[in-house]
C-alpha atoms as a PDB file:
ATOM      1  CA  UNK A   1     113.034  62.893 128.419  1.00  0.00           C
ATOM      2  CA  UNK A   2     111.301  65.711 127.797  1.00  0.00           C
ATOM      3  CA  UNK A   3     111.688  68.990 129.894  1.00  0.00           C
ATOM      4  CA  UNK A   4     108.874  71.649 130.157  1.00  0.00           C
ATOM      5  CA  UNK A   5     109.806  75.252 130.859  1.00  0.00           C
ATOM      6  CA  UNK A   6     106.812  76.967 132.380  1.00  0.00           C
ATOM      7  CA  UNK A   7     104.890  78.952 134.824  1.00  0.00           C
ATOM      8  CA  UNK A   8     102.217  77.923 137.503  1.00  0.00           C
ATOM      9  CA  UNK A   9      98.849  80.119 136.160  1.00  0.00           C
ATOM     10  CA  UNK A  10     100.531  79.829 132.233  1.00  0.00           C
ATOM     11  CA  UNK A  11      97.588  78.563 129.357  1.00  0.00           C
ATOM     12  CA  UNK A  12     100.263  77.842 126.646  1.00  0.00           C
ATOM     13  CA  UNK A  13     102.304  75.955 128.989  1.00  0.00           C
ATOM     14  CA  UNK A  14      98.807  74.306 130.282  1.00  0.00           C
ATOM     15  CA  UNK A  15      98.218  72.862 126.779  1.00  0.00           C
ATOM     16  CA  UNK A  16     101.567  71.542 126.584  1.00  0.00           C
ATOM     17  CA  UNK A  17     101.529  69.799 129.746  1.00  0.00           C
ATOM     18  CA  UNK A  18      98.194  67.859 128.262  1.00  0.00           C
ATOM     19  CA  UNK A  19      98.871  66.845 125.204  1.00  0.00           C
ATOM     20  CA  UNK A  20     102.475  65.278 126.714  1.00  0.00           C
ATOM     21  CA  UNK A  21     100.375  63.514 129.371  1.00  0.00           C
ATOM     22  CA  UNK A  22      98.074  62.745 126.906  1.00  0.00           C
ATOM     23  CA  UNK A  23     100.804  61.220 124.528  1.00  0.00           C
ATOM     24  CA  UNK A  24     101.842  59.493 127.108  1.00  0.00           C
ATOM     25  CA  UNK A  25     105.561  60.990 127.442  1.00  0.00           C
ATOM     26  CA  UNK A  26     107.467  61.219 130.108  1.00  0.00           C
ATOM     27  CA  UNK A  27     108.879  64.542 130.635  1.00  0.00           C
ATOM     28  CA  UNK A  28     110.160  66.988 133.893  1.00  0.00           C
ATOM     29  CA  UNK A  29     108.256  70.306 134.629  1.00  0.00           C
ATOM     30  CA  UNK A  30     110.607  73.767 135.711  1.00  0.00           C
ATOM     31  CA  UNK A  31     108.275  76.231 136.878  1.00  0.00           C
ATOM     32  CA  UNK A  32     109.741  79.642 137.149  1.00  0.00           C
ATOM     33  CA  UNK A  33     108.122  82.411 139.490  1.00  0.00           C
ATOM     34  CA  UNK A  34     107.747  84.936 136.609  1.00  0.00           C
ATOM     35  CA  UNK A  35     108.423  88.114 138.868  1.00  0.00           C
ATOM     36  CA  UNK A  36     112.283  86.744 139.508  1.00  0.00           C
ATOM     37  CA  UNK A  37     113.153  87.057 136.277  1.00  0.00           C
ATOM     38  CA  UNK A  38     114.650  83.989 135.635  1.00  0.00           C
ATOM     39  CA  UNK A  39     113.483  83.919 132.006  1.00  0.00           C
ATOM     40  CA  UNK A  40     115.831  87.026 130.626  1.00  0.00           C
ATOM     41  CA  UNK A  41     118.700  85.432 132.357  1.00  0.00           C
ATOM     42  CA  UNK A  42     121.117  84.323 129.240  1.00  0.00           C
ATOM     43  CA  UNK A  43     120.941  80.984 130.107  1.00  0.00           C
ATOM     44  CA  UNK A  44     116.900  81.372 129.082  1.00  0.00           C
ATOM     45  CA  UNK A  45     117.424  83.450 126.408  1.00  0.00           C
ATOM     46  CA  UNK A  46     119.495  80.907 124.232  1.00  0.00           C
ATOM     47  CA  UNK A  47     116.878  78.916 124.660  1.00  0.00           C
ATOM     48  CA  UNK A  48     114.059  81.629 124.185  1.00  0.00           C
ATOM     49  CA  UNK A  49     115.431  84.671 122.055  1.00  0.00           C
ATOM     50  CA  UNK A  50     111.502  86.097 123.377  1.00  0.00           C
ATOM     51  CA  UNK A  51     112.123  85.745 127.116  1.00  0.00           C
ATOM     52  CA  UNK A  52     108.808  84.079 127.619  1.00  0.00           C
ATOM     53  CA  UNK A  53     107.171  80.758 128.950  1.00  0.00           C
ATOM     54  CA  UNK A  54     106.982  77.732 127.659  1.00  0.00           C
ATOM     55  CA  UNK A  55     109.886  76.048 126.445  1.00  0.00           C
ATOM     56  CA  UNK A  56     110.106  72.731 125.404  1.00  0.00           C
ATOM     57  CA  UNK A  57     113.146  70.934 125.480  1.00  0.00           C
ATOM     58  CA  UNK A  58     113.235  67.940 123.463  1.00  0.00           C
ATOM     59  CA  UNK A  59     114.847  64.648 124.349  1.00  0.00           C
ATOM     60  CA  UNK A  60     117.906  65.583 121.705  1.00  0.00           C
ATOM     61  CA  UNK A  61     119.007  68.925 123.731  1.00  0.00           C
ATOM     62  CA  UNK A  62     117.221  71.121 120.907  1.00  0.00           C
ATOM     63  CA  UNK A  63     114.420  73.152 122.171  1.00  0.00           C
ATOM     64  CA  UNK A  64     111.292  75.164 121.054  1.00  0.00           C
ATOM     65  CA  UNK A  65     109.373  78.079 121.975  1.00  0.00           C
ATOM     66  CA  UNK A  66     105.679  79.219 120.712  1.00  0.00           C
ATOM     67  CA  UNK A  67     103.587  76.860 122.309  1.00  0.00           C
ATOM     68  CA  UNK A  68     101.312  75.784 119.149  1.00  0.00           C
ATOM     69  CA  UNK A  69     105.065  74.580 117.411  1.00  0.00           C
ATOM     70  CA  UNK A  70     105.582  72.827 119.953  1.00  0.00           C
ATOM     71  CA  UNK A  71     101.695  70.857 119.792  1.00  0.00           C
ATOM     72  CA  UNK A  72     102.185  70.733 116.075  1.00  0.00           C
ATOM     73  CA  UNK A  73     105.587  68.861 116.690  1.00  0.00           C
ATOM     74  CA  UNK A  74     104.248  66.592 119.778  1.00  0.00           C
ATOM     75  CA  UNK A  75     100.902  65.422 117.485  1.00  0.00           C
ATOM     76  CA  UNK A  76     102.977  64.362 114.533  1.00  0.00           C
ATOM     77  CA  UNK A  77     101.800  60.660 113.425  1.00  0.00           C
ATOM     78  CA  UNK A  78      99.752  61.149 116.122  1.00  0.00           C
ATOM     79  CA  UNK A  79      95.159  61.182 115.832  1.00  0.00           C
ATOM     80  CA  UNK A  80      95.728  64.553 117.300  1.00  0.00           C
ATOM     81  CA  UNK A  81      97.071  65.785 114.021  1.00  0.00           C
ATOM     82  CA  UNK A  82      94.930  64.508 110.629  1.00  0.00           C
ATOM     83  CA  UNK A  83      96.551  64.510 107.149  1.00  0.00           C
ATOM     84  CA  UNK A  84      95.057  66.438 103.968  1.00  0.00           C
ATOM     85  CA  UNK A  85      92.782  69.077 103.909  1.00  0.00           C
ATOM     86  CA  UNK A  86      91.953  68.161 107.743  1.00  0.00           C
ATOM     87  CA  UNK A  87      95.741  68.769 108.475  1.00  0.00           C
ATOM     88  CA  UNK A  88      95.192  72.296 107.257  1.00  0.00           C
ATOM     89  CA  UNK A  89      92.261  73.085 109.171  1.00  0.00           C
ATOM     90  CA  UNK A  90      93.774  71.991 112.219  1.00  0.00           C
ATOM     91  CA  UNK A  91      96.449  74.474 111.777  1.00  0.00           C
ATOM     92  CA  UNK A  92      93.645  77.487 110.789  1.00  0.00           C
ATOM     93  CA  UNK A  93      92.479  77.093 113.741  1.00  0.00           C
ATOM     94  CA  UNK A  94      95.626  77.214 115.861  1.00  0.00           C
ATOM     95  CA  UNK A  95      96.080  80.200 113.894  1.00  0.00           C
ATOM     96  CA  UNK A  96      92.886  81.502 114.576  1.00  0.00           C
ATOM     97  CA  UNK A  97      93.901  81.354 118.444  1.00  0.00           C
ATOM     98  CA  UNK A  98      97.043  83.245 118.429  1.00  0.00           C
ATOM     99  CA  UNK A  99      95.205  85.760 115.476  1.00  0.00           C
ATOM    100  CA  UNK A 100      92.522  86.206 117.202  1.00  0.00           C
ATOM    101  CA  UNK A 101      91.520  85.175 120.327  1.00  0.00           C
ATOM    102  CA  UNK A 102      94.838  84.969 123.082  1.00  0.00           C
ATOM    103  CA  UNK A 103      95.467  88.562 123.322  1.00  0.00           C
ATOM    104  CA  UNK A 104      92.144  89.317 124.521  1.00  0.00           C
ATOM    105  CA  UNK A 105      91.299  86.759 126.423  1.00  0.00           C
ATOM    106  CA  UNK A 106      94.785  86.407 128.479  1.00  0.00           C
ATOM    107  CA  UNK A 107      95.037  90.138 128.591  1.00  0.00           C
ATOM    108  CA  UNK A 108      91.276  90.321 130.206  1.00  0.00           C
ATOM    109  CA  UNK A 109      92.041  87.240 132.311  1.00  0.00           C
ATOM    110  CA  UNK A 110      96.063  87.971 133.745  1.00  0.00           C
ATOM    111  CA  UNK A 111      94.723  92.129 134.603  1.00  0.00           C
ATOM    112  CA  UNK A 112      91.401  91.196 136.364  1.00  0.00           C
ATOM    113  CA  UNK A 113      91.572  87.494 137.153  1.00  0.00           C
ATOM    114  CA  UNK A 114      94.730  86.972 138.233  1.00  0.00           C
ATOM    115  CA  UNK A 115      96.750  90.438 139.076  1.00  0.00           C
ATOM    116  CA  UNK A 116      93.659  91.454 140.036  1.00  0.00           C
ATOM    117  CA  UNK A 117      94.227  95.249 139.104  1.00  0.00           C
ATOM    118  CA  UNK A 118      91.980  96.277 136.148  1.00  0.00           C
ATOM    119  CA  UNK A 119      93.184  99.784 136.395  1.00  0.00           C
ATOM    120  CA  UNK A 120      96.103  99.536 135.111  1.00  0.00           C
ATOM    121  CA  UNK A 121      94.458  98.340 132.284  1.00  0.00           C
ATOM    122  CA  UNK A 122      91.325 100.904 132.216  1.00  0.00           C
ATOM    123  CA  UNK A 123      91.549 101.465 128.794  1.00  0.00           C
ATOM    124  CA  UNK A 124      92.711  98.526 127.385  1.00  0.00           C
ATOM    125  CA  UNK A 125      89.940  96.149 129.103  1.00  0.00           C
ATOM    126  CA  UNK A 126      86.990  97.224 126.632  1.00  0.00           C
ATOM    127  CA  UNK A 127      89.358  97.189 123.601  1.00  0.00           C
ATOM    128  CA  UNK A 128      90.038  93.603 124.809  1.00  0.00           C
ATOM    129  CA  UNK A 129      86.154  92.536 125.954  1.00  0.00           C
ATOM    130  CA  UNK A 130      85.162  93.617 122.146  1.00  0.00           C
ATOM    131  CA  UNK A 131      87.424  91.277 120.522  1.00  0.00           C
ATOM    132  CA  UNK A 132      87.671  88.305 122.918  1.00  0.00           C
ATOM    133  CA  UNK A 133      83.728  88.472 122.858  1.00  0.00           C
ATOM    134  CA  UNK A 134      84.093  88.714 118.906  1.00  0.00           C
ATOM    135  CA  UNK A 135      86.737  85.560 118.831  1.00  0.00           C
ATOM    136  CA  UNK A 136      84.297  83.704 120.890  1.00  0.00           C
ATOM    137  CA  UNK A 137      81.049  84.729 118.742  1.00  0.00           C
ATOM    138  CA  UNK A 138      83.041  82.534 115.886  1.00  0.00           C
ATOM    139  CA  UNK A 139      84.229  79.981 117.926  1.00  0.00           C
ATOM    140  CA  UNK A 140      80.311  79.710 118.844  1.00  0.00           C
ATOM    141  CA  UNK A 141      79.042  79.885 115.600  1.00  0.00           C
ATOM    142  CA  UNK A 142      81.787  77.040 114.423  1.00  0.00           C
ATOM    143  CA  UNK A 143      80.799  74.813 116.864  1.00  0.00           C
ATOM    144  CA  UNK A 144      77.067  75.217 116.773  1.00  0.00           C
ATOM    145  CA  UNK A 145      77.256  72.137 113.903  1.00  0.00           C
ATOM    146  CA  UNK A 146      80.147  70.317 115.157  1.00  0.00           C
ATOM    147  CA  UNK A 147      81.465  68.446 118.546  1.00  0.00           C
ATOM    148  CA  UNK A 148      85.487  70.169 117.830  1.00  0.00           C
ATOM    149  CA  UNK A 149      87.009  72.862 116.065  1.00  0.00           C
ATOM    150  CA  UNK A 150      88.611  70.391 113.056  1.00  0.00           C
ATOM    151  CA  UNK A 151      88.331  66.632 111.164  1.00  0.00           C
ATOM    152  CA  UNK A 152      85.393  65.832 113.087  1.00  0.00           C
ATOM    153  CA  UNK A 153      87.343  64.754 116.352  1.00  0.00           C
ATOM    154  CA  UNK A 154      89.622  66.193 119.295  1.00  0.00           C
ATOM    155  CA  UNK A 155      92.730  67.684 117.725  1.00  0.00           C
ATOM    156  CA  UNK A 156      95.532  69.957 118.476  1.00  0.00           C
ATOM    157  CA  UNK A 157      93.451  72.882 117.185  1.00  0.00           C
ATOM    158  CA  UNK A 158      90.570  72.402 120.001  1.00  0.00           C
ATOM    159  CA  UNK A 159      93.558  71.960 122.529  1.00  0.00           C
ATOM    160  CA  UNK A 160      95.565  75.109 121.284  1.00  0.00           C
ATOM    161  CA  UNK A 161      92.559  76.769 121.593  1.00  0.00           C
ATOM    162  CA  UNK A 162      91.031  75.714 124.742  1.00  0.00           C
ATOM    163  CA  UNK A 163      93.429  77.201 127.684  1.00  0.00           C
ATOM    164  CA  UNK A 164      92.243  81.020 127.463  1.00  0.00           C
ATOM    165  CA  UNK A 165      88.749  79.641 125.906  1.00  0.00           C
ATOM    166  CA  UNK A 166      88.134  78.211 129.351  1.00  0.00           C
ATOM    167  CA  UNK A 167      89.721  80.800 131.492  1.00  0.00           C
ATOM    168  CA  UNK A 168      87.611  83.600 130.093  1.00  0.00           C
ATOM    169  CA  UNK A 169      85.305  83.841 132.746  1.00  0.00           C
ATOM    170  CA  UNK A 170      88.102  84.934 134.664  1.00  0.00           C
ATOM    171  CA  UNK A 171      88.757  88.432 132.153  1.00  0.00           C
ATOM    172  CA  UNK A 172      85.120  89.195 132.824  1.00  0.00           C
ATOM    173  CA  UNK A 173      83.442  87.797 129.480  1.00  0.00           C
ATOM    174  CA  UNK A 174      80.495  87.041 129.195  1.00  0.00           C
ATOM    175  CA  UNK A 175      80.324  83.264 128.600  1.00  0.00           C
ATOM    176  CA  UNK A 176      76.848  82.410 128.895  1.00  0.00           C
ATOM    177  CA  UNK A 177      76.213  84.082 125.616  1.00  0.00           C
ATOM    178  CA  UNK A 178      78.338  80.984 124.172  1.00  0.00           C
ATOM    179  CA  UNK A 179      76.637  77.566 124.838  1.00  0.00           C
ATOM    180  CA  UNK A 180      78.318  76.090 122.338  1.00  0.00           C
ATOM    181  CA  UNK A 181      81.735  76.926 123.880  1.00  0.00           C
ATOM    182  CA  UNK A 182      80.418  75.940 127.252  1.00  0.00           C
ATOM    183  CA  UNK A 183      79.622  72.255 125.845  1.00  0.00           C
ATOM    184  CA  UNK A 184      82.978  72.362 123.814  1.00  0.00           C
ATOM    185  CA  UNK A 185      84.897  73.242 127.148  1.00  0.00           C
ATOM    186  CA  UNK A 186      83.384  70.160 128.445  1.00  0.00           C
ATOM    187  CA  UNK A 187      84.231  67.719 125.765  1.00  0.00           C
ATOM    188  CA  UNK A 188      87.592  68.880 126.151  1.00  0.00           C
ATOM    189  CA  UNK A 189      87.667  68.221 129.660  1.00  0.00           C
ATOM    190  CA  UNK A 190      86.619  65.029 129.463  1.00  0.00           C
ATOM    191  CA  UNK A 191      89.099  63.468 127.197  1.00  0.00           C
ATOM    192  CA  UNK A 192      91.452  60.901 128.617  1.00  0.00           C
ATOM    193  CA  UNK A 193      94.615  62.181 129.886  1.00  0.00           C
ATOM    194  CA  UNK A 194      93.436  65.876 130.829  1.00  0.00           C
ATOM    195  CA  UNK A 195      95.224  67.171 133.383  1.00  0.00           C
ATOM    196  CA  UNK A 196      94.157  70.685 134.989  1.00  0.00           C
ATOM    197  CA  UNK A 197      96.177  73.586 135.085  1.00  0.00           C
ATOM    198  CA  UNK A 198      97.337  73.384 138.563  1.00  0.00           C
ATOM    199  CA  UNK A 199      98.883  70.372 139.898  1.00  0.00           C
ATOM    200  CA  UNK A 200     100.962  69.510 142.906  1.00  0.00           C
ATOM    201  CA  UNK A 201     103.460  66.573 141.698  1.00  0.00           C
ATOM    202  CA  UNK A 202     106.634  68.085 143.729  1.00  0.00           C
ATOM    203  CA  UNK A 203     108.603  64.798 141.952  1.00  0.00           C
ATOM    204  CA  UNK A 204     107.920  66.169 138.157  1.00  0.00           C
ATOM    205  CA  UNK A 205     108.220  70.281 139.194  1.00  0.00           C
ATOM    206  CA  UNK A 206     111.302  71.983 140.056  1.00  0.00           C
ATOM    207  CA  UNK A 207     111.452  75.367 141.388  1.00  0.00           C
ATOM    208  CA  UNK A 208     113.557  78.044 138.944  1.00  0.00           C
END
C-alpha cells in the first residue's frame, strides 16, 4: 500500500491524493500539523532531505518527494500520461507550474488566505500578484483553444497545475480576468475520482 505524507490545507499533497484515488490505489494518509515540526525530525528527513510535505511512500519501502515526480511516477502506462511529443508537453507544463506559477500563487494564498497576515508579507505580496497574474495570463491564453493544458485530454499536467490554479482566489488574484481558467477549473473538477482538498476519512488519516 501506498502511504501519503502530507498536510491538511497542502496543494501538492492535494494533487497526489487525486490522482491515487483516481488510479484507483489504495493507500494510507499521515497528516502532520506543520507548526510541530514533525517534518525536520530525522526520521522525516531520511525520507525528505527538504523537510517538506508530501512524501510518497511506495508499496516497496522506497519513497519520493517533489510532488510532480511523484504524478509522473503514479501516471506511468496510465491515459494520464501520453507517449511522444504529447509525453513532452505534459511534462512542459508541469514544469511550467513549479517555473512559474506555485511560488506566487501559494505564497499569495498561505500569507492572506490562510495565515491570514499579509503584513508580514507587505512587500512581497505585489512582487507575487505580478507574476501569479502573469502565470495565469498564459495559462488563459493556452486554454482559450483547448479543453486541458496537453494531448487534447485530462493529464497529469492539468492536475499538477490545478491545486494553486484553483486556490488563487484565496492570494487575492484577480480571477475573473481568466475565463478560460475558470471553465478549466471546472473540467477538472468534474472528472471522475476528484476528491477535494479537505476530507474527513478518520480510517485513511493518521495524526503525526
Amino acid at each position: 500500500m501506498y502511504v501519503l505524507h502530507d498536510s491538511k490545507l497542502s496543494g501538492n499533497a492535494w494533487k497526489v491524493r487525486i490522482l491515487l484515488t483516481q488510479l484507483g490505489l489504495p493507500f494510507r494518509r499521515v497528516t502532520y500539523v506543520l507548526p510541530e515540526g514533525k517534518t525536520r525530525l530525522p526520521e522525516y528527513l531520511a525520507k525528505n532531505p527538504v523537510g517538506k510535505v508530501p512524501v510518497l511512500e511506495l508499496p516497496s519501502g522506497e519513497a519520493l518527494f517533489e510532488s510532480n515526480a511523484m504524478l509522473f511516477h503514479l501516471a506511468e502506462n496510465t491515459p494520464y500520461l501520453p507517449d511522444g511529443l504529447d509525453r513532452a508537453r505534459v511534462l512542459q507544463w508541469m514544469f511550467f507550474d513549479q517555473s512559474e506559477a506555485l511560488k506566487a500563487l501559494s505564497g499569495a494564498r498561505f500569507w492572506i488566505g490562510v495565515a491570514k497576515q499579509p503584513e508580514k508579507k507587505e512587500r512581497e505580496i505585489p512582487e507575487w500578484h505580478a507574476a501569479g497574474h502573469k502565470a495565469l495570463g498564459i495559462l488563459d491564453g493556452h486554454l482559450a483553444a483547448r479543453d486541458f493544458l496537453a494531448a487534447d485530454r485530462y493529464t497529469i499536467a492539468d492536475l499538477a497545475n490545478f491545486p494553486y490554479v484553483s486556490m488563487a482566489h484565496m492570494g487575492n488574484f484577480e480571477m475573473p480576468r481568466f475565463p478560460n481558467v475558470l471553465a478549466w477549473i471546472e473540467r477538472v473538477k468534474a472528472q471522475p475520482g476528484f476528491v477535494p482538498l479537505v476530507q474527513d476519512e478518520p480510517s485513511k488519516t493518521e495524526a503525526a
